[in-house]
C-alpha atoms as a PDB file:
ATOM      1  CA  UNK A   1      -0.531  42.383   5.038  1.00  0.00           C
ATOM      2  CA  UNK A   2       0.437  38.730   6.084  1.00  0.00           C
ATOM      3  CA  UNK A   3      -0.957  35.549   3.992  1.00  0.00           C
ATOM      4  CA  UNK A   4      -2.991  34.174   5.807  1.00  0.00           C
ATOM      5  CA  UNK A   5      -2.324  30.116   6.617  1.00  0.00           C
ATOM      6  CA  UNK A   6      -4.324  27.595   4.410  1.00  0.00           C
ATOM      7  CA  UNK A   7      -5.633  24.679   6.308  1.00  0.00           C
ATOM      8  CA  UNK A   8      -3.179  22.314   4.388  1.00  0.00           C
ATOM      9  CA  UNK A   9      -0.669  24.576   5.021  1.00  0.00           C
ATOM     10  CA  UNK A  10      -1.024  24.404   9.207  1.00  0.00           C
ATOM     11  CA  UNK A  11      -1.913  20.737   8.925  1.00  0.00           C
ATOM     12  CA  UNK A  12       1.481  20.465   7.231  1.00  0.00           C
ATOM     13  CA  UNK A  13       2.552  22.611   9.694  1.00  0.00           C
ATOM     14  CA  UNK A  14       1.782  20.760  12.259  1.00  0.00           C
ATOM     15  CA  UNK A  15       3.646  17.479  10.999  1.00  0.00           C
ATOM     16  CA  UNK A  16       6.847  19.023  10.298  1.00  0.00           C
ATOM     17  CA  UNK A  17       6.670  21.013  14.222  1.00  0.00           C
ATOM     18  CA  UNK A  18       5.390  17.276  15.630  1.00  0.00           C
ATOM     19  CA  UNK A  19       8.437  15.713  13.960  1.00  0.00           C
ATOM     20  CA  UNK A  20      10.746  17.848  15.943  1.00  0.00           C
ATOM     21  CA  UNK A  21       9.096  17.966  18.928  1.00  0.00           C
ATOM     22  CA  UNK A  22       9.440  14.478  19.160  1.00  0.00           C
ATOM     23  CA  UNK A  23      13.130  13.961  17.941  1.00  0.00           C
ATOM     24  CA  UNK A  24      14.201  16.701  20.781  1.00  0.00           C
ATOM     25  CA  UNK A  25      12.115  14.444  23.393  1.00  0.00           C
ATOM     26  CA  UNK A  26      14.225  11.485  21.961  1.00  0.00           C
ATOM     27  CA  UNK A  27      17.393  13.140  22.960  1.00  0.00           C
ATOM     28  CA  UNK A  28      16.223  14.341  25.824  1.00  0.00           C
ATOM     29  CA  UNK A  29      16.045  10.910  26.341  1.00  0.00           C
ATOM     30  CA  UNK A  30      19.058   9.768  26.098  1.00  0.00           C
ATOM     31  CA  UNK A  31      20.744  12.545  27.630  1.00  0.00           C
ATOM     32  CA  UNK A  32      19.029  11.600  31.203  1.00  0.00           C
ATOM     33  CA  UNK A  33      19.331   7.997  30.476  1.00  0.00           C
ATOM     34  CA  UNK A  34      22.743   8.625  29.735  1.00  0.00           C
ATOM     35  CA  UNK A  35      23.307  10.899  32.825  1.00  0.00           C
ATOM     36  CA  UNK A  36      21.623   8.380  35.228  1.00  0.00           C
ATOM     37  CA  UNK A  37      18.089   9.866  35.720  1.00  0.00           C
ATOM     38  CA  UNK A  38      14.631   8.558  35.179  1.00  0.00           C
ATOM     39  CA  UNK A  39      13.091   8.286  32.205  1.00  0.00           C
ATOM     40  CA  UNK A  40       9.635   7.021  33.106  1.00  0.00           C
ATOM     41  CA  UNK A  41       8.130  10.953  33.082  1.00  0.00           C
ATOM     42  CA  UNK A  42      10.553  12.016  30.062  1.00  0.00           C
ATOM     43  CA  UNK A  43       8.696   8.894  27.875  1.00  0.00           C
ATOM     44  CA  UNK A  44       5.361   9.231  29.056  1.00  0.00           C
ATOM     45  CA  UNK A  45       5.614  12.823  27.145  1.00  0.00           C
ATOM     46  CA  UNK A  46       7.178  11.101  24.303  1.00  0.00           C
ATOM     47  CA  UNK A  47       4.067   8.501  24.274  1.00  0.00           C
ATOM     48  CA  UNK A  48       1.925  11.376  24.244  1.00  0.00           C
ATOM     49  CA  UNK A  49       4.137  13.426  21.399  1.00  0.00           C
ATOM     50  CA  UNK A  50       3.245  10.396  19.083  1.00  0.00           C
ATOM     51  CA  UNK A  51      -0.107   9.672  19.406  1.00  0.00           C
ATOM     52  CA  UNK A  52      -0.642  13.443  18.787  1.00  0.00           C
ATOM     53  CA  UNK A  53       1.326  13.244  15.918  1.00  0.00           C
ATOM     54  CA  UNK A  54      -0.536  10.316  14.341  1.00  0.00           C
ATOM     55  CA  UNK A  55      -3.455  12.617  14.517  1.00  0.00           C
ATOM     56  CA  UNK A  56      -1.423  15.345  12.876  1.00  0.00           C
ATOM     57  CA  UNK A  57      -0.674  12.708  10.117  1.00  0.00           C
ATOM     58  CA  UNK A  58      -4.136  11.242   9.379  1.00  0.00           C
ATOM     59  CA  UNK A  59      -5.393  14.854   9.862  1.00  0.00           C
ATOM     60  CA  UNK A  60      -3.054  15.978   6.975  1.00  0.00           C
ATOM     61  CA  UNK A  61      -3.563  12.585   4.967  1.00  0.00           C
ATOM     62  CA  UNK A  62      -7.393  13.486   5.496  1.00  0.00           C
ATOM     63  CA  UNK A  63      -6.463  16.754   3.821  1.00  0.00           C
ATOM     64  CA  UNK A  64      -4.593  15.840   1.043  1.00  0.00           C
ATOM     65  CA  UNK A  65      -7.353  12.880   0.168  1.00  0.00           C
ATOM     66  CA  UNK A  66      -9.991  15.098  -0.260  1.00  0.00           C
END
C-alpha cells in the first residue's frame, strides 16, 4: 500500500515542482525572445508562477515554524 504524503512533505513538494515550473517558463522565455516573438503573455505566466510560489514558500516556512 502507498505512504501516504505528509503535509510537509507536499508543501515541500510543492517548492521543489514551483522551482521548475518557473525555470522552464524562464527559458521559454528566452527561446521566443530569442526567436523574435512576444513575450508579454509568456511573462505574465511567469508573474503569476512566482507569486504562487512565494505562497508555496511561506506555506512551507509556515510548516517548518510550527
Amino acid at each position: 500500500m502507498p505512504r501516504r504524503e505528509t503535509l510537509l512533505q507536499m508543501a515541500e513538494r510543492h517548492v521543489l515542482e514551483g522551482e521548475a515550473l518557473i525555470a522552464r517558463q524562464r527559458r521559454l522565455i528566452e527561446r521566443l525572445a530569442r526567436d523574435g516573438h512576444p513575450t508579454d503573455d509568456a511573462q505574465e505566466f511567469l508573474r503569476s508562477f512566482l507569486k504562487a510560489q512565494a505562497e508555496h514558500i511561506a506555506h512551507l516556512q509556515g510548516l517548518l515554524d510550527e
